[in-house]
C-alpha atoms as a PDB file:
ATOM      1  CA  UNK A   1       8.783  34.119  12.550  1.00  0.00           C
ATOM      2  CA  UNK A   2      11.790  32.198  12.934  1.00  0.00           C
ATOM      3  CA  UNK A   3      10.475  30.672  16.569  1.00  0.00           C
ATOM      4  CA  UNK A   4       7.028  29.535  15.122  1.00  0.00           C
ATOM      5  CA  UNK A   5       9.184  27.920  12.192  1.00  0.00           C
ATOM      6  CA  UNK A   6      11.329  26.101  14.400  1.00  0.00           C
ATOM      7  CA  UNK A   7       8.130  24.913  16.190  1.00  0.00           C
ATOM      8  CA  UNK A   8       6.386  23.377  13.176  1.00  0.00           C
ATOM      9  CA  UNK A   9       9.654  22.137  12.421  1.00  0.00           C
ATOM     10  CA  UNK A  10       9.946  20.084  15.554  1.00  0.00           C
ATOM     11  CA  UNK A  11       6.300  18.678  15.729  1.00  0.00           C
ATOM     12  CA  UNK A  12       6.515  17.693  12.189  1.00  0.00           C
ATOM     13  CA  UNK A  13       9.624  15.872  12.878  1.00  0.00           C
ATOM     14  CA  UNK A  14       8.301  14.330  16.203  1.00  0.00           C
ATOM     15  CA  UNK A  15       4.907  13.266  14.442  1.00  0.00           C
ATOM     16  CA  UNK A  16       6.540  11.946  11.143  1.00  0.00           C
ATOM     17  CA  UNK A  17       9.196   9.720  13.279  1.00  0.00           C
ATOM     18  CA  UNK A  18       8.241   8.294  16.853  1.00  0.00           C
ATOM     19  CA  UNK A  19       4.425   8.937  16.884  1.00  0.00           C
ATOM     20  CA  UNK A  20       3.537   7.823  13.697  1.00  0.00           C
ATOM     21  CA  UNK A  21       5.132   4.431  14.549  1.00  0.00           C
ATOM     22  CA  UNK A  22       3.677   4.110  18.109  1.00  0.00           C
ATOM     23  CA  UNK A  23       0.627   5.426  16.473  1.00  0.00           C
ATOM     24  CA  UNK A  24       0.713   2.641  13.868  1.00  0.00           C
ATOM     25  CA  UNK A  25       2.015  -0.369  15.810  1.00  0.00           C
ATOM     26  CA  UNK A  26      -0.057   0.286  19.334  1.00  0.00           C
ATOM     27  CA  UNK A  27      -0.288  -2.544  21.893  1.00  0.00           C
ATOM     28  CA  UNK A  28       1.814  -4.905  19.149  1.00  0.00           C
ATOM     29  CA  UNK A  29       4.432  -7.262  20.447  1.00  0.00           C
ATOM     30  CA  UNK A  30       6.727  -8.486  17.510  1.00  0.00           C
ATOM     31  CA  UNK A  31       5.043 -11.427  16.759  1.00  0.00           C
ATOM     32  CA  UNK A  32       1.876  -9.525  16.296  1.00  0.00           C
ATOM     33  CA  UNK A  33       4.434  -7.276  13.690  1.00  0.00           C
ATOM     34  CA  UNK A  34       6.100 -10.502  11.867  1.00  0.00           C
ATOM     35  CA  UNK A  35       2.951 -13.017  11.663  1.00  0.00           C
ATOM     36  CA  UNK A  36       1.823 -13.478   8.117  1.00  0.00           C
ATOM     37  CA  UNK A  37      -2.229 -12.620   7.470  1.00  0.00           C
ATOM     38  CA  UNK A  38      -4.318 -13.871   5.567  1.00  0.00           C
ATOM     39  CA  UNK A  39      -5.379 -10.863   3.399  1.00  0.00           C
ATOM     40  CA  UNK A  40      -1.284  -9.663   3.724  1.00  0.00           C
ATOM     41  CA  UNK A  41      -0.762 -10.535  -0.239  1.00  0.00           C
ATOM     42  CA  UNK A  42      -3.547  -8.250  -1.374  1.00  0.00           C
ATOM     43  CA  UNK A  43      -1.986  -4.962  -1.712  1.00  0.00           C
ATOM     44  CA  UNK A  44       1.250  -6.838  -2.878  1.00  0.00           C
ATOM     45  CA  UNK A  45       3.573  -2.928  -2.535  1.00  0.00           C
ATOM     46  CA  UNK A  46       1.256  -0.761   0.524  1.00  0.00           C
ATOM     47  CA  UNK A  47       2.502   2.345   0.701  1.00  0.00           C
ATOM     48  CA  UNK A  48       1.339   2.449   4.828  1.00  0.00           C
ATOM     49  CA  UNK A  49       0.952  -0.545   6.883  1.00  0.00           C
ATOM     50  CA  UNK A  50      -0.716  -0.572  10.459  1.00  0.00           C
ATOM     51  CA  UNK A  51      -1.334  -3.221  13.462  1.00  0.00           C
ATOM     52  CA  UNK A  52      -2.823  -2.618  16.138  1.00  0.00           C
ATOM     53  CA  UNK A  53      -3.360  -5.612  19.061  1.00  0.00           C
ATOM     54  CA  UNK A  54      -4.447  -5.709  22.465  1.00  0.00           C
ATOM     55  CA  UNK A  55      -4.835  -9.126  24.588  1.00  0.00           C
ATOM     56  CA  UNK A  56      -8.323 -10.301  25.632  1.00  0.00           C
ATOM     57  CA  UNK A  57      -8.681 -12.105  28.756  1.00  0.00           C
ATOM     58  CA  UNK A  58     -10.945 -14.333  27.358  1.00  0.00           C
ATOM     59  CA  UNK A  59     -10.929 -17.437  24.621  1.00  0.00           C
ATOM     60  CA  UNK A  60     -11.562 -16.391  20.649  1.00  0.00           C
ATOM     61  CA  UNK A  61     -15.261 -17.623  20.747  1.00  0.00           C
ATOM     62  CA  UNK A  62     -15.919 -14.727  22.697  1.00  0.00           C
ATOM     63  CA  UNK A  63     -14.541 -12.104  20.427  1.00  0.00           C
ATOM     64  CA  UNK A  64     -15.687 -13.685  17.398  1.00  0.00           C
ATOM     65  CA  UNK A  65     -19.364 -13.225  17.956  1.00  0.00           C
ATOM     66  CA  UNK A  66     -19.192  -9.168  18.396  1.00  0.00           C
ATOM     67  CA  UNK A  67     -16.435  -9.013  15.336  1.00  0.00           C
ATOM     68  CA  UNK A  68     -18.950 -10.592  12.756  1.00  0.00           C
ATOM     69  CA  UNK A  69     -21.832  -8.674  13.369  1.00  0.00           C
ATOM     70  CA  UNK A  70     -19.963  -5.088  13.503  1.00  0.00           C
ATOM     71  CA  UNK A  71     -21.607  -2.795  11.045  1.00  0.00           C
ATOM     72  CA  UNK A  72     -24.182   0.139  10.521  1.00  0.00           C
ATOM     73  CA  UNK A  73     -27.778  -1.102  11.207  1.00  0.00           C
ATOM     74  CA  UNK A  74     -26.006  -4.399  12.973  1.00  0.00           C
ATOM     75  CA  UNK A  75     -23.582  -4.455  15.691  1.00  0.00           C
ATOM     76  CA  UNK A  76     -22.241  -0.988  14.881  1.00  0.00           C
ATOM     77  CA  UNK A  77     -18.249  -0.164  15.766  1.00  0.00           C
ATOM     78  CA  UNK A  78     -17.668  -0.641  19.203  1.00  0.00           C
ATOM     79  CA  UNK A  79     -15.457   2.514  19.093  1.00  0.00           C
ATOM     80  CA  UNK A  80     -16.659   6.468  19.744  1.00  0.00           C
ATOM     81  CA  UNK A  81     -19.880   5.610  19.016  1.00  0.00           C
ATOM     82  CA  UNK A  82     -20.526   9.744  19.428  1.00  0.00           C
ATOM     83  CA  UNK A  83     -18.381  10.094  16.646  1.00  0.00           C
ATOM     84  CA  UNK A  84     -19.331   7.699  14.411  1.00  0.00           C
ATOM     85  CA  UNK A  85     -23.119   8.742  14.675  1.00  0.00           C
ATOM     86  CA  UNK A  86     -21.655  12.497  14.382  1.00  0.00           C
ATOM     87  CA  UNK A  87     -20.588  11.385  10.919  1.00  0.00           C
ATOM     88  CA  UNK A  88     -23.185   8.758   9.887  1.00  0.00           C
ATOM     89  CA  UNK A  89     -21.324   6.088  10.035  1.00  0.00           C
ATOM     90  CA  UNK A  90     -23.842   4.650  12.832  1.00  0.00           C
ATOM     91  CA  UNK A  91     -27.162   5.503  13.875  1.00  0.00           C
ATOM     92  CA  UNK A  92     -27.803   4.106  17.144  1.00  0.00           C
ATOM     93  CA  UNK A  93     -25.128   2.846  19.785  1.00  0.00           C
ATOM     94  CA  UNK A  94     -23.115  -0.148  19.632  1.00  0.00           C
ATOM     95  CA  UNK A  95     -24.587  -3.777  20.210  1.00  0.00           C
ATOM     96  CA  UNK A  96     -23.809  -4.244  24.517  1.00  0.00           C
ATOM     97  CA  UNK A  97     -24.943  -7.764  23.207  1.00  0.00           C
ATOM     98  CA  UNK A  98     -25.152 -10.410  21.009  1.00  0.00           C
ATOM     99  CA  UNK A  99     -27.065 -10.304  17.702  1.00  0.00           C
ATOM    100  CA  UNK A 100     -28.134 -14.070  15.877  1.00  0.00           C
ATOM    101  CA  UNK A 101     -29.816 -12.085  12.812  1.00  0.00           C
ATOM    102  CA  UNK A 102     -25.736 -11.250  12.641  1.00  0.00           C
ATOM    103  CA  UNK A 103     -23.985 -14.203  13.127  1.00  0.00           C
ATOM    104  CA  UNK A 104     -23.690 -15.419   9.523  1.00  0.00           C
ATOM    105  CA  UNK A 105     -20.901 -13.613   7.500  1.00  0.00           C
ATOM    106  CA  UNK A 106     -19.574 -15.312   4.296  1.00  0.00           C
ATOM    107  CA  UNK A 107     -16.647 -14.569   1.442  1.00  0.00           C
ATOM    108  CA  UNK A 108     -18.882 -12.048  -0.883  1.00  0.00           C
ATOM    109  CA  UNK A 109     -20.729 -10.122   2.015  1.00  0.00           C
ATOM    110  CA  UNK A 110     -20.564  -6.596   2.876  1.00  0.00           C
ATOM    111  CA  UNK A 111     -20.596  -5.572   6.390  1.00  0.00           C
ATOM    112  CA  UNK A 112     -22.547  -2.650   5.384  1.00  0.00           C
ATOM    113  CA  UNK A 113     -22.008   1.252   6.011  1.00  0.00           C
ATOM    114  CA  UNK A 114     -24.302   4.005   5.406  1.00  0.00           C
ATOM    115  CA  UNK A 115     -25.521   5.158   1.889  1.00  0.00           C
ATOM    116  CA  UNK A 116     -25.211   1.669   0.265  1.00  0.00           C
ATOM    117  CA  UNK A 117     -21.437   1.464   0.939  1.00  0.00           C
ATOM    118  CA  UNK A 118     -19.977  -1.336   2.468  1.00  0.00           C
ATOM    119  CA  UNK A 119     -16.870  -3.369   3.081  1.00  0.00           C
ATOM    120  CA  UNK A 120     -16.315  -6.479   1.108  1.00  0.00           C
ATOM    121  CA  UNK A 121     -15.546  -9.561   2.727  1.00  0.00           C
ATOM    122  CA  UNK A 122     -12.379 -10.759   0.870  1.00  0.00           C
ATOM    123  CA  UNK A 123     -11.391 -14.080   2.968  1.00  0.00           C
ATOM    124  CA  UNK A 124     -13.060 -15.497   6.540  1.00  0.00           C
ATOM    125  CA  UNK A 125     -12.521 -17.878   8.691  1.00  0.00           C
ATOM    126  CA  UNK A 126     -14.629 -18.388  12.113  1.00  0.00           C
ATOM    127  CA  UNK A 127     -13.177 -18.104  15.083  1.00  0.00           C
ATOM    128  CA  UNK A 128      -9.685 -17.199  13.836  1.00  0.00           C
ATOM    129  CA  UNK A 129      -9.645 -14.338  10.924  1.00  0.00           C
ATOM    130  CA  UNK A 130     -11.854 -11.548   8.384  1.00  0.00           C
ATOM    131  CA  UNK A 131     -10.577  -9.612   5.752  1.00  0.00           C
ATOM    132  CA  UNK A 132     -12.083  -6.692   4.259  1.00  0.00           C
ATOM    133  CA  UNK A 133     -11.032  -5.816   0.405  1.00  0.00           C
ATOM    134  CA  UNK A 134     -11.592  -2.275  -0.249  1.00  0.00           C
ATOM    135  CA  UNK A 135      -9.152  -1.793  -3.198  1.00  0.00           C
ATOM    136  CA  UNK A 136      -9.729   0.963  -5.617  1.00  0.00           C
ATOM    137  CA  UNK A 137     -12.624   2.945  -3.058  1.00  0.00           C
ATOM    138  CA  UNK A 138     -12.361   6.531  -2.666  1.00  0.00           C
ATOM    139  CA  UNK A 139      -9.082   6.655  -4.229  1.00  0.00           C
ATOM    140  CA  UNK A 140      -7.338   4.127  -2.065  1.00  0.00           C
ATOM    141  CA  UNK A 141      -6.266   0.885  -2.266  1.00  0.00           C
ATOM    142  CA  UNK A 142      -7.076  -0.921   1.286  1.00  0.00           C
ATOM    143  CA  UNK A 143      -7.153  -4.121   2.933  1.00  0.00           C
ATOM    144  CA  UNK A 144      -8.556  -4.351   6.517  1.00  0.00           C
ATOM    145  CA  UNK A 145      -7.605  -7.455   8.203  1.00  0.00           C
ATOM    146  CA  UNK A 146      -8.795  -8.873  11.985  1.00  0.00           C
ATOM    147  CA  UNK A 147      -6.818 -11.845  13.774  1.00  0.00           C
ATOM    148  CA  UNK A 148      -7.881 -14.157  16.696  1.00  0.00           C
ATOM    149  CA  UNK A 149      -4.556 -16.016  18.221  1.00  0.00           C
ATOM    150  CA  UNK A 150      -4.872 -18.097  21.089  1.00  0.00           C
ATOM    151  CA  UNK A 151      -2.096 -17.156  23.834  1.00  0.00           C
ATOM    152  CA  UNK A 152      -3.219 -20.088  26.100  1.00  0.00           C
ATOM    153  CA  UNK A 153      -6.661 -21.370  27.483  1.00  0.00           C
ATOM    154  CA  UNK A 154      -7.929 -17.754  29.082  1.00  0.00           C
ATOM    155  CA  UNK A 155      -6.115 -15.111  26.361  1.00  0.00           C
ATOM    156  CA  UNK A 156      -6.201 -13.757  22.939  1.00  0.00           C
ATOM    157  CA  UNK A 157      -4.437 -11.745  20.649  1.00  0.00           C
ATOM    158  CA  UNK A 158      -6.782  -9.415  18.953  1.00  0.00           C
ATOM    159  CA  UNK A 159      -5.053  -8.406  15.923  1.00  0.00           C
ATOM    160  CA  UNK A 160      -5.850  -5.287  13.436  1.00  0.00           C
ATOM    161  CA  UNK A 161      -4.055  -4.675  10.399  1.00  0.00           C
ATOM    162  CA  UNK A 162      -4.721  -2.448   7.721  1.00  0.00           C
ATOM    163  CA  UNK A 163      -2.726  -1.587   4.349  1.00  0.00           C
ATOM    164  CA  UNK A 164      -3.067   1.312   2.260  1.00  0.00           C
ATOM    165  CA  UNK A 165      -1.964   2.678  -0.964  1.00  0.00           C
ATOM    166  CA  UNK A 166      -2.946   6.136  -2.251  1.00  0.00           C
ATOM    167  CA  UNK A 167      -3.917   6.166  -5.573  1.00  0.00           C
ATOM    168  CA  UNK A 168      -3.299  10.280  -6.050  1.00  0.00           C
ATOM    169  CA  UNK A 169      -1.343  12.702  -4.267  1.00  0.00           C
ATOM    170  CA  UNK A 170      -4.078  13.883  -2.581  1.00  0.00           C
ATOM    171  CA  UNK A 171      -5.290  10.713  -1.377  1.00  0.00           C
ATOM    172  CA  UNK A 172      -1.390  10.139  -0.077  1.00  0.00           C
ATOM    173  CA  UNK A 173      -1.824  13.303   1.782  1.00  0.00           C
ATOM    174  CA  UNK A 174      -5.192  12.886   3.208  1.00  0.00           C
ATOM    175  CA  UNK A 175      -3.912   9.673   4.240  1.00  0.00           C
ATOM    176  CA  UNK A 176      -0.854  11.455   6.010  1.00  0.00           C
ATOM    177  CA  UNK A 177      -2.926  13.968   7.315  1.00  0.00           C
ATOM    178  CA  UNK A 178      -6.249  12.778   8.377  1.00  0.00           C
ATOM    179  CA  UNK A 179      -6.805   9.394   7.902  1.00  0.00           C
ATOM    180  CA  UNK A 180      -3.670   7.819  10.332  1.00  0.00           C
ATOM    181  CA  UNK A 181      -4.633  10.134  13.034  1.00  0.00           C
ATOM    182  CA  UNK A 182      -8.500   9.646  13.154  1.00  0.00           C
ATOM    183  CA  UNK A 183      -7.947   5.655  11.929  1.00  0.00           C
ATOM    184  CA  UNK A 184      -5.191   5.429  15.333  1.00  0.00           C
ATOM    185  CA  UNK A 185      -7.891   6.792  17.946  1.00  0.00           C
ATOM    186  CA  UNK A 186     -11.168   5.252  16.707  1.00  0.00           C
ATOM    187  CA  UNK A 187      -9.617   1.842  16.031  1.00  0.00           C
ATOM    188  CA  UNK A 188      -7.664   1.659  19.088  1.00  0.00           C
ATOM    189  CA  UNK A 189     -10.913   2.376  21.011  1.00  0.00           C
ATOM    190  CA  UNK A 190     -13.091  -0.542  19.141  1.00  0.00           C
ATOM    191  CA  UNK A 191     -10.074  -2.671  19.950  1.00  0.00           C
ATOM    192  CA  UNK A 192     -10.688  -1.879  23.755  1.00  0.00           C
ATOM    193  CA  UNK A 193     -14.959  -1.739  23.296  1.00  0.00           C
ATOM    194  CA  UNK A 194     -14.045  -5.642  21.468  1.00  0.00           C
ATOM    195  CA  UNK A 195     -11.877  -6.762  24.709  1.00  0.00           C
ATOM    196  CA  UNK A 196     -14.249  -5.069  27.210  1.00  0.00           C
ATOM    197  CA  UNK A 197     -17.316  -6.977  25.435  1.00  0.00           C
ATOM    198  CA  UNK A 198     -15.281 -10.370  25.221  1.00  0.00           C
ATOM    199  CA  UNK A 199     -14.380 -10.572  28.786  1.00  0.00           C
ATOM    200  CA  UNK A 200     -17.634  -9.481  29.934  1.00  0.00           C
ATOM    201  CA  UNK A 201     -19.120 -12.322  27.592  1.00  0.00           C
ATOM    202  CA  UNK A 202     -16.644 -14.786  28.878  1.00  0.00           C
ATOM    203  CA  UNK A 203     -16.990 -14.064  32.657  1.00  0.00           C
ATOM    204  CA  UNK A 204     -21.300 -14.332  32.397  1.00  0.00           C
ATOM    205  CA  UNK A 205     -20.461 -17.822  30.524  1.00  0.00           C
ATOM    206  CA  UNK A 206     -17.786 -18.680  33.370  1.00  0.00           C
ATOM    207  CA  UNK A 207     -20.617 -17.654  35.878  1.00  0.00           C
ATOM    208  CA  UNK A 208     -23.476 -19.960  34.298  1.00  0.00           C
ATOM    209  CA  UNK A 209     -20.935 -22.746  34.261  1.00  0.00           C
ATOM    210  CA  UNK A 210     -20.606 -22.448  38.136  1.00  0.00           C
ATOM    211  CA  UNK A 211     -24.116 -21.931  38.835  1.00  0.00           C
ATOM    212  CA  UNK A 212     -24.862 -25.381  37.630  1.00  0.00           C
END
């Protein structure tokens, strides 16, 4: 008994310490960490804060288009897409492409999810940021922010930042429990399926431009 104790012990420790905060700052330099957001003063106490970041080889008006028209029935999530159609939050692959019907996002939208939910667009600002205001839904308080930053003429910071604040005790531990595992994995991977879709954008564009 005492062994298998000992052994909770220790991954609890280990998960609650250094993995949670690789977990919740992956691919971040400390700029990424210290830069103020746009949507940072919404949740003005979060009791969890993440970022996320990877750099795009390629310019912000490539990342831009496949950011804005992300949703179900539209663009979908560019992460598992197997396991967002397992739990219908898509129903049909990711966009490999630009949409036009999807280009147009304003303050007031909802990039829209299954069963008439949606994410509300709190703040936007082409080419550069989106926030997504989902305070007081499904017992949480959350703000889901995207950032473009130019790193010179061929890179980008793509920036993800979320804040959270349970509104129960069982929210807090869902969060704890489920929701900063499963949020690490399938936004990491829509950060990579957005900077695999960018650069692919931006080397057809730099291809064209040579052809002529």
């Amino acid at each position: 008994m005492l062994p298998t104790l000992l052994v909770i012990l220790t991954v609890a420790v280990l998960y609650w310490f250094p993995l949670r905060r690789w977990m919740g700052h992956w691919g971040t330099m400390s700029s990424d960490l210290t830069r103020v957001m746009a949507g940072d003063g919404l949740i003005g106490d979060p009791t969890f804060a993440y970022t996320m970041a990877a750099t795009v080889n390629a310019q912000p008006e490539y990342i831009w288009p496949w950011l804005v028209q992300m949703g179900y029935q539209r663009g979908g999530l560019y992460s598992y897409d197997w396991l967002d159609r397992l739990f219908g939050f898509l129903d049909r692959p990711s966009a490999t492409r630009i949409l036009p019907e999807f280009q147009h996002l304003a303050v007031g939208d909802k990039i829209p999810l299954p069963r008439g939910q949606g994410y509300p667009v709190a703040a936007i600002e082409p080419g550069r940021t989106l926030v997504l205001d989902m305070r007081n839904m499904w017992g949480f308080d959350w703000v889901w922010q995207f950032g473009l930053y130019a790193v010179d003429e061929k890179r980008t910071r793509l920036v993800s930042r979320s804040t959270l604040r349970p509104l129960t005790i069982w929210t807090w531990l869902f969060s704890v429990l489920v929701i900063e595992p499963a949020a690490f994995l399938m936004t990491r991977r829509m950060l990579l399926g957005l900077k695999q879709r960018a650069e692919t954008l931006s080397v057809r564009a730099s291809a064209r431009t040579d052809a002529r």
